[in-house]
C-alpha atoms as a PDB file:
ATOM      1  CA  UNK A   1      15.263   4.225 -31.317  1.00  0.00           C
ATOM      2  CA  UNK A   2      14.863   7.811 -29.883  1.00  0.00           C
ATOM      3  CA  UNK A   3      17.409   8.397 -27.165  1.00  0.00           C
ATOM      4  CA  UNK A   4      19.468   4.994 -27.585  1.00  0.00           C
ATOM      5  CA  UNK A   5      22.590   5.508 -26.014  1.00  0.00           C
ATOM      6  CA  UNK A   6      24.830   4.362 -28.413  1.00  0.00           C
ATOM      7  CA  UNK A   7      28.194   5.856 -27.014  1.00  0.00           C
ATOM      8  CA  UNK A   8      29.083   1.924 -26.456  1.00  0.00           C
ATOM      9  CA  UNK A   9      29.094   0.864 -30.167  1.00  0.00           C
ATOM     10  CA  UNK A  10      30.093   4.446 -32.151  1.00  0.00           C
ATOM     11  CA  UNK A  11      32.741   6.467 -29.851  1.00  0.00           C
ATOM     12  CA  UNK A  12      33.366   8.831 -32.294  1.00  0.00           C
ATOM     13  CA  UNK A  13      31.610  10.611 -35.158  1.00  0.00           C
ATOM     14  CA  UNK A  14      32.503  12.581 -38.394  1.00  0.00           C
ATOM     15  CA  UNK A  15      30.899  15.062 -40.179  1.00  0.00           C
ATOM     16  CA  UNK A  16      31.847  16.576 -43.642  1.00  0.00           C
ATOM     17  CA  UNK A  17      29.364  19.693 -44.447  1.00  0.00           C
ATOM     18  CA  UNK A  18      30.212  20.398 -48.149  1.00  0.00           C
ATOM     19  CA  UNK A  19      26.869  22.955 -48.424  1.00  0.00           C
ATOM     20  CA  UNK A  20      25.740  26.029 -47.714  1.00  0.00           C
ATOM     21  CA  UNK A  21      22.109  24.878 -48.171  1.00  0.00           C
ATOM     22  CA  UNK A  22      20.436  26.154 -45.058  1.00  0.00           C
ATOM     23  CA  UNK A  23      18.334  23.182 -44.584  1.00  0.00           C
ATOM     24  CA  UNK A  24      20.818  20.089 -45.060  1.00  0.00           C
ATOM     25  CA  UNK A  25      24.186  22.457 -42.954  1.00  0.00           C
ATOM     26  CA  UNK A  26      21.094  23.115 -40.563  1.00  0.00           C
ATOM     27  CA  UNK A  27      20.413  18.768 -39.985  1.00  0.00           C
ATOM     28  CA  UNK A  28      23.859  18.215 -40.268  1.00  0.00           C
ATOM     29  CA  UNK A  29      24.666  20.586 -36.827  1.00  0.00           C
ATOM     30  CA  UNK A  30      21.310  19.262 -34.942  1.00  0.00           C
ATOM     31  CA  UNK A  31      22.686  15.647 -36.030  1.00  0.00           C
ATOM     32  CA  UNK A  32      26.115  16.633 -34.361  1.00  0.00           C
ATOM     33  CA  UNK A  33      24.044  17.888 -31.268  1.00  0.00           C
ATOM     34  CA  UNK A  34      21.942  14.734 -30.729  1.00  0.00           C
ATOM     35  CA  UNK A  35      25.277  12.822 -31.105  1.00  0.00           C
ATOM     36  CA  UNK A  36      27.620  14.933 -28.715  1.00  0.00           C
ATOM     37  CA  UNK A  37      23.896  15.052 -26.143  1.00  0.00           C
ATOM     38  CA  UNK A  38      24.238  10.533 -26.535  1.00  0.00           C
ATOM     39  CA  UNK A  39      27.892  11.031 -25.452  1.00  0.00           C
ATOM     40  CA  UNK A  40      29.749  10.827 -28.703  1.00  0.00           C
ATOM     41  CA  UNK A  41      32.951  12.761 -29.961  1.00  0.00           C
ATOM     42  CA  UNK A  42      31.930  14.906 -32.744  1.00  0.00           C
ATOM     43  CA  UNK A  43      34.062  16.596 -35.302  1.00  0.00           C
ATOM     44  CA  UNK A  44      32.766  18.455 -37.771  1.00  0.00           C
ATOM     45  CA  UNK A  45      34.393  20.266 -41.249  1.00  0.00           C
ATOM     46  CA  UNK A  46      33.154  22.527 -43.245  1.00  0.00           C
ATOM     47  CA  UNK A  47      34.443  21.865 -47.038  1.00  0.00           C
ATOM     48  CA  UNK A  48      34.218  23.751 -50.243  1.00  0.00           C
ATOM     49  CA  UNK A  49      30.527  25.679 -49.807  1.00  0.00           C
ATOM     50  CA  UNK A  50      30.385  24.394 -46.058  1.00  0.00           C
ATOM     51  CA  UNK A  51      33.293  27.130 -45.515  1.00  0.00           C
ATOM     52  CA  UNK A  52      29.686  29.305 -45.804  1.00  0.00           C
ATOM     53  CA  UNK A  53      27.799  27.754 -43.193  1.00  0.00           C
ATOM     54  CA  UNK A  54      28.539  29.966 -40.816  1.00  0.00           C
ATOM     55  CA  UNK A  55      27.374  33.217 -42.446  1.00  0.00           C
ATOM     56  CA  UNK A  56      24.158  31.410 -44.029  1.00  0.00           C
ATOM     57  CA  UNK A  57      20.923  33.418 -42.704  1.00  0.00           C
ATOM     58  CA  UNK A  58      17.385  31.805 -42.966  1.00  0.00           C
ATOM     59  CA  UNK A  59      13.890  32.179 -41.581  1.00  0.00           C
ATOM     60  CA  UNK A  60      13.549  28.563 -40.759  1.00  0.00           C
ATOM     61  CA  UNK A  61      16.879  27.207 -40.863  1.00  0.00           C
ATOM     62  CA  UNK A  62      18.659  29.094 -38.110  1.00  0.00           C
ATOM     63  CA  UNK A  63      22.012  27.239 -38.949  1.00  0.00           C
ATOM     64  CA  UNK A  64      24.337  29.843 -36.932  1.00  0.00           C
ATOM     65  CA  UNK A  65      22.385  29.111 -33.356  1.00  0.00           C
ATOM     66  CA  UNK A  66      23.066  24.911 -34.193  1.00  0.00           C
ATOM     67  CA  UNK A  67      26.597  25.785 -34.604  1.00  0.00           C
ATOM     68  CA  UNK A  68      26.647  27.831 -31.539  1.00  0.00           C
ATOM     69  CA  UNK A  69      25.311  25.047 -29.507  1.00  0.00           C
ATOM     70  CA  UNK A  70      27.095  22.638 -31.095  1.00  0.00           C
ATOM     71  CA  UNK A  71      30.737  24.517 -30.381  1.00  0.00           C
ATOM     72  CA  UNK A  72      29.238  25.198 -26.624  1.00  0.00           C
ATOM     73  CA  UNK A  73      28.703  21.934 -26.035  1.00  0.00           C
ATOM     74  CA  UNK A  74      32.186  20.774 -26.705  1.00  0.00           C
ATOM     75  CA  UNK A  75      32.201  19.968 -30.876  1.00  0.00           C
ATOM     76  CA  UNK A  76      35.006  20.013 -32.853  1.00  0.00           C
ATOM     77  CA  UNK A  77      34.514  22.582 -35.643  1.00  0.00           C
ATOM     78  CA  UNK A  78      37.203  23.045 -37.997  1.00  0.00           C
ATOM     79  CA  UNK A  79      36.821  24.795 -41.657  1.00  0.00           C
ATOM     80  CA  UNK A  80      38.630  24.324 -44.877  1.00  0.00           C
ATOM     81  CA  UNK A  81      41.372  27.473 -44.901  1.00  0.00           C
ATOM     82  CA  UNK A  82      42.041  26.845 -48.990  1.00  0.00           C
ATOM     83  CA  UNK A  83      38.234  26.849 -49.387  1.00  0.00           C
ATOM     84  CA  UNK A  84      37.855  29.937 -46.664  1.00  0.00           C
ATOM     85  CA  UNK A  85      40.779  31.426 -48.724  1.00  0.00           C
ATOM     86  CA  UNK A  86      39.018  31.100 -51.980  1.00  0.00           C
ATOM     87  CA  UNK A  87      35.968  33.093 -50.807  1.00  0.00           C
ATOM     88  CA  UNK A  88      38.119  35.975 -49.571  1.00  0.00           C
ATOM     89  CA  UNK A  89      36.752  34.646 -46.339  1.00  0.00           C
ATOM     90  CA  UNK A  90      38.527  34.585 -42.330  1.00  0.00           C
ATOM     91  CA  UNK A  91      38.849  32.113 -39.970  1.00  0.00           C
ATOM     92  CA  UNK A  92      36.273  32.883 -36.654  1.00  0.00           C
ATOM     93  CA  UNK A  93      36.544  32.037 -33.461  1.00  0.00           C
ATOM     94  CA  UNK A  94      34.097  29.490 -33.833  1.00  0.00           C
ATOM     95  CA  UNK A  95      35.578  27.954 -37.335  1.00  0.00           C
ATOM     96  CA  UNK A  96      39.456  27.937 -37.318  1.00  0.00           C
ATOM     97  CA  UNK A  97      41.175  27.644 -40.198  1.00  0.00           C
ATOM     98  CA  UNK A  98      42.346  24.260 -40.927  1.00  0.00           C
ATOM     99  CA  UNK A  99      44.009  21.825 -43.130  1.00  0.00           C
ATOM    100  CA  UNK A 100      43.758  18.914 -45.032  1.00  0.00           C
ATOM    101  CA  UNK A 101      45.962  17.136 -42.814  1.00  0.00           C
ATOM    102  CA  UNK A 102      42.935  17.790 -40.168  1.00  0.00           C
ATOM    103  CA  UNK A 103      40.337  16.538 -42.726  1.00  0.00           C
ATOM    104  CA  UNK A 104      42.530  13.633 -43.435  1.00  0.00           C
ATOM    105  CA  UNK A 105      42.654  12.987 -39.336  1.00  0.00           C
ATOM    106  CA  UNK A 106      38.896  13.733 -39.140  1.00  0.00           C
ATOM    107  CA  UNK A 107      38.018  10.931 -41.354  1.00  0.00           C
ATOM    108  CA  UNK A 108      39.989   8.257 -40.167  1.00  0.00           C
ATOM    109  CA  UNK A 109      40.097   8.152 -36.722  1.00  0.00           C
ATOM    110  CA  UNK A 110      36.295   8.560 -36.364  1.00  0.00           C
ATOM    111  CA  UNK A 111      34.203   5.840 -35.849  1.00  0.00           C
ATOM    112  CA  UNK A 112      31.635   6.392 -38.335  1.00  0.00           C
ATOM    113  CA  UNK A 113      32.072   9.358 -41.153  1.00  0.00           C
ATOM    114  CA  UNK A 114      29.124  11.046 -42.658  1.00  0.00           C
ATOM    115  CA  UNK A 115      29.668  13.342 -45.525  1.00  0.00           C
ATOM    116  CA  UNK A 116      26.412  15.594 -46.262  1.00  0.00           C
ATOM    117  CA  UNK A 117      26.833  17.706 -49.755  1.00  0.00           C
END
């Protein structure tokens, strides 16, 4: 199954990132990687603790450098402003702040949703 080019039968993909546990946010950007590599749209949102992912700092789980490459290589990334807002917290470059009007857009125009919490 490794390397099936599925662009074909899932055009577009979803991701809702509602942690800020290094290891799942961590799978969640290499997961948008492989899919945007296999030719699929991929937008991603950070919700509730996934507002966090960007600042989240581990050893093995370098989450920041999957986010990099996932923004380089052409990812939506969008973040939760309420939830940014709660956590005293700015928009970056990399995660503007956005709505749930964008969630609500995220979810169902995509293909396939995946929410990982």
């Amino acid at each position: 199954m490794s390397g099936t080019k599925n662009s074909d039968a899932v055009a577009s993909l979803g991701i809702v990132i509602e942690t800020n546990d290094p290891e799942r946010a961590w799978n969640a950007f290499r997961l948008g990687n492989t899919a945007l590599e296999d030719g699929i749209s991929v937008s991603v949102f950070l919700l509730g603790e996934g507002v966090e992912a960007e600042e989240v700092s581990h050893d093995q789980f370098d989450v920041r450098a999957q986010m990099e490459s996932f923004a380089d290589a052409g990812g939506e990334l969008l973040a939760c402003g309420t939830c940014l807002e709660l956590r005293n917290s700015d928009e970056s470059e990399m995660c503007p702040i956005s709505t749930m009007n964008d969630l609500l857009s995220v979810v169902t125009t995509a293909d396939r949703v995946l929410t990982i919490g």
